[in-house]
Protein backbone atom coordinates (compact mmCIF):
# COMPACT_ATOMS: atom_id res chain seq x y z
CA UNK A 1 -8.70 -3.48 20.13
CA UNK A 2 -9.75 -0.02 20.17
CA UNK A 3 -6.34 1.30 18.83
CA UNK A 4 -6.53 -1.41 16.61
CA UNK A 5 -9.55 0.41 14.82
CA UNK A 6 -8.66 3.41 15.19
CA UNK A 7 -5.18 2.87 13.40
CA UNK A 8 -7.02 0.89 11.04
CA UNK A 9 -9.79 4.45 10.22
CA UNK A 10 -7.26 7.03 10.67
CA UNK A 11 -5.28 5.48 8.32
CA UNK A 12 -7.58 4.51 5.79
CA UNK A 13 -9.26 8.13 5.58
CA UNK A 14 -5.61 9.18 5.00
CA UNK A 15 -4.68 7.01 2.27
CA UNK A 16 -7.79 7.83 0.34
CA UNK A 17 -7.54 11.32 0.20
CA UNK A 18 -3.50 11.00 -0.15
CA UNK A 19 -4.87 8.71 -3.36
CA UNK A 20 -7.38 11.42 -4.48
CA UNK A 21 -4.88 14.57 -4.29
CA UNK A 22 -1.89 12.89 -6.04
CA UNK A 23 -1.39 13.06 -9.83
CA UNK A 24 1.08 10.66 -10.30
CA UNK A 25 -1.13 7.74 -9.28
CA UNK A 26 -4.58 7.84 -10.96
CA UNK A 27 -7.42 5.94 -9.76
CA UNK A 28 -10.41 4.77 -12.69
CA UNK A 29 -13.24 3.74 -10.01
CA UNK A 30 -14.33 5.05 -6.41
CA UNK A 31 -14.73 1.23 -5.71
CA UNK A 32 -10.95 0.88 -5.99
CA UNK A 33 -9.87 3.78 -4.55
CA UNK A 34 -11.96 2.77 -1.04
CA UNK A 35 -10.40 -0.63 -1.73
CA UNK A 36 -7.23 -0.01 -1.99
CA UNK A 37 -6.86 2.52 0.97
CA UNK A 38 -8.94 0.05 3.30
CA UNK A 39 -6.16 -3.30 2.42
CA UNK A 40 -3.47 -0.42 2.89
CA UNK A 41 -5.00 0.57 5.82
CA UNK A 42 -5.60 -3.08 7.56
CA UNK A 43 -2.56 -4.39 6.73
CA UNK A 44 -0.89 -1.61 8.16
CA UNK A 45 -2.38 -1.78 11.37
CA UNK A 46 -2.36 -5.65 11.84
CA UNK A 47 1.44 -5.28 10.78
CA UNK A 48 2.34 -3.00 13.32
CA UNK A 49 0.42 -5.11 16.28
CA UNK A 50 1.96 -7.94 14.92
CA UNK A 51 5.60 -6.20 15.36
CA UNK A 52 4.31 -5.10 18.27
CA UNK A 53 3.83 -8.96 19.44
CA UNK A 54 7.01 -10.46 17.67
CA UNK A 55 9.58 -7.81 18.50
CA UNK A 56 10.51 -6.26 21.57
CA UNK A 57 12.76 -3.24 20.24
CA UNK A 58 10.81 -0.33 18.95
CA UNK A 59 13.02 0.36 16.11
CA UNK A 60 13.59 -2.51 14.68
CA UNK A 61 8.68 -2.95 15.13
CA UNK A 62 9.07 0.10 13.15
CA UNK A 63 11.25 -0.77 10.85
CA UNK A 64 9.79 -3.94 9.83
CA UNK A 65 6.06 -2.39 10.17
CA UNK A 66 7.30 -0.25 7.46
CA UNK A 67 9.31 -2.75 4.96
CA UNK A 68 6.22 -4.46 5.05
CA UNK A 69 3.92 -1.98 4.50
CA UNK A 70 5.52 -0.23 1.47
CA UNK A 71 5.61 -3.91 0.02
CA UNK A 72 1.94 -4.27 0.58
CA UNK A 73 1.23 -1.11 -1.14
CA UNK A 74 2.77 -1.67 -4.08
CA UNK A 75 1.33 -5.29 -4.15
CA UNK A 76 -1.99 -3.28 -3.73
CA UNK A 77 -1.31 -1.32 -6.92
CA UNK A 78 -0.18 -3.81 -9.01
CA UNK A 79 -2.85 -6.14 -7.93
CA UNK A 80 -6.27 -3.55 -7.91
CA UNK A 81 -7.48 -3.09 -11.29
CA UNK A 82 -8.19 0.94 -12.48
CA UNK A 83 -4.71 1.72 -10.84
CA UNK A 84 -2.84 3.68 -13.27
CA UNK A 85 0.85 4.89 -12.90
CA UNK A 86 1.91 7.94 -14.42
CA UNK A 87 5.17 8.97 -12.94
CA UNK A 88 7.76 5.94 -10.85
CA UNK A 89 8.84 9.11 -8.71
CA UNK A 90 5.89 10.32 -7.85
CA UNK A 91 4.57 6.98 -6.89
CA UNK A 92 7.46 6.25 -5.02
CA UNK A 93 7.12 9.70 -2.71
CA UNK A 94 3.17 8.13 -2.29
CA UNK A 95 4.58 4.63 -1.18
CA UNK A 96 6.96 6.83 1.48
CA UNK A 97 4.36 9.00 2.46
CA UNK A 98 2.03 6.45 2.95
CA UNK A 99 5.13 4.20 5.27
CA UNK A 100 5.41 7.03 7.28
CA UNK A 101 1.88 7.66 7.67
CA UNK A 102 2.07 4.24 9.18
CA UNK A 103 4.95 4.35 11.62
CA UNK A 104 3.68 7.64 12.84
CA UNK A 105 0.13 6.94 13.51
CA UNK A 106 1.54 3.25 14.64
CA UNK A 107 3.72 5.31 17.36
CA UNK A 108 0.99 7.63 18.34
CA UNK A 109 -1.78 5.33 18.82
CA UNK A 110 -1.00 2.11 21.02
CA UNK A 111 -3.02 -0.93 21.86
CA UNK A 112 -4.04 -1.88 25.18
């Protein structure tokens, strides 16, 4: 549980200040940005314990961990009002960055 929440915090302090330095992706309200990066954040997490559960490969946890996760992002920002895109490519390094944020804190920090 404790990795949970720390996956969960480590990743959601990441995401919003990947969100704030960014100028492809611009963010109207503080309210959305914290929003956003907390769903990011939590679904994340609970999809790579899931994965953890489900499948008993790593790569194919990490691969599905991250499929899912760069799906939920961009659900995120299509969803959240105040989410404006300015450039696809730039938004699409964000999604990547934001994947492999993920797998590599998911990797680093393990449940017990």
């Amino acid at each position: 549980m404790c990795g949970f929440l720390l996956r969960v915090v480590a990743l959601g302090l990441f995401y919003f200040f990947l969100f704030d330095a960014t100028s492809s992706l611009h963010i109207v309200t503080l309210g959305g940005q914290i929003l956003g990066s907390s769903i990011i954040a939590l679904a994340a997490a609970l999809l790579h314990t899931a994965g953890k559960k489900i499948f008993a490969r790593k790569s194919i946890r990490v691969v599905f961990a991250t499929f899912c996760t760069a799906v939920i992002t961009y659900l995120t920002i299509k969803v959240l009002p105040g989410y404006i895109i300015s450039d696809i490519a730039g938004t699409t390094l964000v999604i990547l960055q934001i994947c492999l944020a993920a797998a590599i804190i998911g990797l680093l920090i393990e449940d017990r």
